[in-house]
C-alpha atoms as a PDB file:
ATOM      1  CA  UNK A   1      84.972  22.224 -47.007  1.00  0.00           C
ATOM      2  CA  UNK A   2      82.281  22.099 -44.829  1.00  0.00           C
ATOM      3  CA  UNK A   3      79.252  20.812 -45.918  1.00  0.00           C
ATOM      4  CA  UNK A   4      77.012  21.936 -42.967  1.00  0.00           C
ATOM      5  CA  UNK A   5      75.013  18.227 -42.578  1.00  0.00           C
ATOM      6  CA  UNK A   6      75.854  14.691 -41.910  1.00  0.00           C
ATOM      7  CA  UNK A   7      76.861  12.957 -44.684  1.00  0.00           C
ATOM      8  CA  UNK A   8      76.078   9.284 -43.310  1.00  0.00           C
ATOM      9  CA  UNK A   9      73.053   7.390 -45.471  1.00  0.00           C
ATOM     10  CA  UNK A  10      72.790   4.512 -43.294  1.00  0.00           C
ATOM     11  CA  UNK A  11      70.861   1.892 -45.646  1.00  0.00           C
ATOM     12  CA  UNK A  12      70.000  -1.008 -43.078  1.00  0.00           C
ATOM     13  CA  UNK A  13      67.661  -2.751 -45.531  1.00  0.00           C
ATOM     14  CA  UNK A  14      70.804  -2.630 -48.055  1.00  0.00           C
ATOM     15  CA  UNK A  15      71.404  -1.285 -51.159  1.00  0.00           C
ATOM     16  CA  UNK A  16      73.536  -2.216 -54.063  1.00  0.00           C
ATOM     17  CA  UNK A  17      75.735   0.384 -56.391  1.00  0.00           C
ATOM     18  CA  UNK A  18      74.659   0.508 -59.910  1.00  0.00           C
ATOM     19  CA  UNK A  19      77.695   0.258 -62.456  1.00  0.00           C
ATOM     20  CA  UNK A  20      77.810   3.124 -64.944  1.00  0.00           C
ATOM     21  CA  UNK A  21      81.073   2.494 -66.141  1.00  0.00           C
ATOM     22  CA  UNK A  22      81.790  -1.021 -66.899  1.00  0.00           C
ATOM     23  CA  UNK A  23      85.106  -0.492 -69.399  1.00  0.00           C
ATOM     24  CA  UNK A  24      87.093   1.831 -66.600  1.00  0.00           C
ATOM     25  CA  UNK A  25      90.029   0.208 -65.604  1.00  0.00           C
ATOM     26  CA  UNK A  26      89.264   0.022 -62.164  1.00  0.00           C
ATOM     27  CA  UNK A  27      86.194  -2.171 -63.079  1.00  0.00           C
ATOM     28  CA  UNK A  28      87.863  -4.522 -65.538  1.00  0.00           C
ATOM     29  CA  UNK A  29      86.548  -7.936 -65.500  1.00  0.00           C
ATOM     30  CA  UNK A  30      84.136  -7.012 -62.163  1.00  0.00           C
ATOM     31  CA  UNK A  31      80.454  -7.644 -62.813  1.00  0.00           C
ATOM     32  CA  UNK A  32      78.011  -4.971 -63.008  1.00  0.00           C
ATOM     33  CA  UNK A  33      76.110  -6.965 -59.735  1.00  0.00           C
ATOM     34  CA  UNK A  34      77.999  -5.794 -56.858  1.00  0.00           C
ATOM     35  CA  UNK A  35      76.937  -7.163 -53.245  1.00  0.00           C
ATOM     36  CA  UNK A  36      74.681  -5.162 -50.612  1.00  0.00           C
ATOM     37  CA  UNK A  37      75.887  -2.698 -48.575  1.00  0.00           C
ATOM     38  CA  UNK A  38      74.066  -1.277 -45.308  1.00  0.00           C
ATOM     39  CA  UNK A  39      75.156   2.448 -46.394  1.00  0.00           C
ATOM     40  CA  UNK A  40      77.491   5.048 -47.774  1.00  0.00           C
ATOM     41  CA  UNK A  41      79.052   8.888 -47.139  1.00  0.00           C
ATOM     42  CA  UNK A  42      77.351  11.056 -49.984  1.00  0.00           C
ATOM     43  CA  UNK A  43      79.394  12.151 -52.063  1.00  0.00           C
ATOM     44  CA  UNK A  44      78.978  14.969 -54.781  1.00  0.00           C
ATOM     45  CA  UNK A  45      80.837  14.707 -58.071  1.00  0.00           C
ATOM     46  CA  UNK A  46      80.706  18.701 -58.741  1.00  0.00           C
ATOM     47  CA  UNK A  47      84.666  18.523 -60.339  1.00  0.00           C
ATOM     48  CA  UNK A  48      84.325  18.947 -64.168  1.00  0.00           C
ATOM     49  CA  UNK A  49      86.382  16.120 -64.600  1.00  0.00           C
ATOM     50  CA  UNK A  50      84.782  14.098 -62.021  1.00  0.00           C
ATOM     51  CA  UNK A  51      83.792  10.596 -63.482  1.00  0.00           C
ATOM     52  CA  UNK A  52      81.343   9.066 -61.681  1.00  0.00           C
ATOM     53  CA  UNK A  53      81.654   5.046 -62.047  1.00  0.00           C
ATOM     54  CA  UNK A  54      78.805   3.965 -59.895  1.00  0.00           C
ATOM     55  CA  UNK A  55      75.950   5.703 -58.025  1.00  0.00           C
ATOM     56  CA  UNK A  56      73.418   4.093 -55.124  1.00  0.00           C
ATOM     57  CA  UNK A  57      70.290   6.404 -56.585  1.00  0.00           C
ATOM     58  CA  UNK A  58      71.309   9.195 -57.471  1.00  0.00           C
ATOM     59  CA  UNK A  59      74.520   9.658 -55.588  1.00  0.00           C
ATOM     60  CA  UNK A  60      77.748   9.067 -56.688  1.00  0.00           C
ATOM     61  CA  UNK A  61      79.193   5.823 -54.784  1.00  0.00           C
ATOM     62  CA  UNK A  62      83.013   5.481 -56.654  1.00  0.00           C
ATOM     63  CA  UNK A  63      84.134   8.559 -58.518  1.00  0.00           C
ATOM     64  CA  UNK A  64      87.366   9.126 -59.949  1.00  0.00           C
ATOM     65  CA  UNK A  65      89.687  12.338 -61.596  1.00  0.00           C
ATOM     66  CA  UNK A  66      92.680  12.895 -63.131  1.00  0.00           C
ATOM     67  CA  UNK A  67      93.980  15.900 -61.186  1.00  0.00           C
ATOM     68  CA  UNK A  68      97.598  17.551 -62.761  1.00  0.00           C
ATOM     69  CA  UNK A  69      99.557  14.589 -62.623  1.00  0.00           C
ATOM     70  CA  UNK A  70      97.855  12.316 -60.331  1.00  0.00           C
ATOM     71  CA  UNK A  71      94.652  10.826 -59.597  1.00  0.00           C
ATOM     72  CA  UNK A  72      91.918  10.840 -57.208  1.00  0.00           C
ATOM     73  CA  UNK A  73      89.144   8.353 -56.155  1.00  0.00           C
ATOM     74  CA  UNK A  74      86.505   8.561 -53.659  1.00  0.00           C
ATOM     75  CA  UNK A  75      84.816   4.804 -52.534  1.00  0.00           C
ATOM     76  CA  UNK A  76      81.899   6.048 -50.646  1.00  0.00           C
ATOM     77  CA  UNK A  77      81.612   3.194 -48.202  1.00  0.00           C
ATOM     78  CA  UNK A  78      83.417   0.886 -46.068  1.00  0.00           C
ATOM     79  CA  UNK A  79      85.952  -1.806 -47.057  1.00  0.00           C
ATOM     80  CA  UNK A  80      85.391  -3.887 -44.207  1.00  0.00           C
ATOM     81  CA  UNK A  81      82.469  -4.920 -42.389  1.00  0.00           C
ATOM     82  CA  UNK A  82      80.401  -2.278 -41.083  1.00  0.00           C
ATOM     83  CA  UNK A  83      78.766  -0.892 -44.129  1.00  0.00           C
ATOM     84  CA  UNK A  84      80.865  -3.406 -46.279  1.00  0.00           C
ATOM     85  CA  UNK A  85      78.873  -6.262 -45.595  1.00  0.00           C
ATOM     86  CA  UNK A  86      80.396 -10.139 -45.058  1.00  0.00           C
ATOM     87  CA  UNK A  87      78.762 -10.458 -48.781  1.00  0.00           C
ATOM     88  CA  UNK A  88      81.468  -7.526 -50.074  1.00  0.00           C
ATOM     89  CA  UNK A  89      84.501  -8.611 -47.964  1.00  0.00           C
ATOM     90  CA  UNK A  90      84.162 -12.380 -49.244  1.00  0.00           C
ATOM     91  CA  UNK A  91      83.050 -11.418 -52.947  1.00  0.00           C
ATOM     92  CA  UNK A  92      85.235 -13.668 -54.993  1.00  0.00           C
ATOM     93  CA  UNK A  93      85.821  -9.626 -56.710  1.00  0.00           C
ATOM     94  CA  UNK A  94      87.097  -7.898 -53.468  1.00  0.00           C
ATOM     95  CA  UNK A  95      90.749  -8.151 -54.074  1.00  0.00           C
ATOM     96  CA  UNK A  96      90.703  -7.177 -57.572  1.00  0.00           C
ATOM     97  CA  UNK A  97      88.626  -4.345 -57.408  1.00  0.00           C
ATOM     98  CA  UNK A  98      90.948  -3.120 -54.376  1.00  0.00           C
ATOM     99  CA  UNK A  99      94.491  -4.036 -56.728  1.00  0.00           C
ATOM    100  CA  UNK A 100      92.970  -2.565 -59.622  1.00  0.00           C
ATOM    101  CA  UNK A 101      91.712   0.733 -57.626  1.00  0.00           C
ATOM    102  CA  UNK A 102      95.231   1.010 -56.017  1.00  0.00           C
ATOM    103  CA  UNK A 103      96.900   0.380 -59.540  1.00  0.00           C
ATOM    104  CA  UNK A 104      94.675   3.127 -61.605  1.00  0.00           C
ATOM    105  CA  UNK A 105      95.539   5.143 -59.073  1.00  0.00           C
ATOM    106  CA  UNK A 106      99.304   4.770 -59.142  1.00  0.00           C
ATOM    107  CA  UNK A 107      99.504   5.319 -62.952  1.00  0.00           C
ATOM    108  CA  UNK A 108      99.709   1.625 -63.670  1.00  0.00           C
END
């Protein structure tokens, strides 16, 4: 759909996502301090299903849904440098939060 604006929040003094759901699979054994990133795509968890597992303010920065029989996710910003900063791409975390994204996802 179109949303009529652009959707970029470009945060060059940083910002960090704030961890709502700490017990979601996708965030298992990831610390609630996540690294700085220089912005995001807004996002708007309106699905009634919609869990949102972290939020920069007020906007939802990872959300996830069962749909049927699959599952969705939206990651808000970038996985590699640009918005992902050096701090995100070398976090000791990276890889598991990626594996454990791609394995909620899959059913795993």
């Amino acid at each position: 759909r179109s949303i009529g604006f652009d959707d970029r929040v470009e945060r060059p003094e940083g910002c960090t996502p704030t961890v709502a759901e700490t017990e979601h699979p996708i965030l298992n054994g990831i610390p609630k301090q996540w690294p700085t990133f220089l912005g995001y795509n807004k996002l708007v968890a309106d699905k009634p299903d919609a869990n949102v597992l972290m939020s920069v303010d007020e906007d939802p920065f990872l959300s996830v849904q069962s749909f049927g029989q699959g599952r969705v996710a939206a990651f808000a910003s970038d996985c590699s440098p640009h918005w992902g900063t050096d701090s995100f791409v070398n976090w000791e975390h990276y890889p598991r939060f990626w594996a454990q994204l791609v394995d909620w996802l899959a059913g795993r």
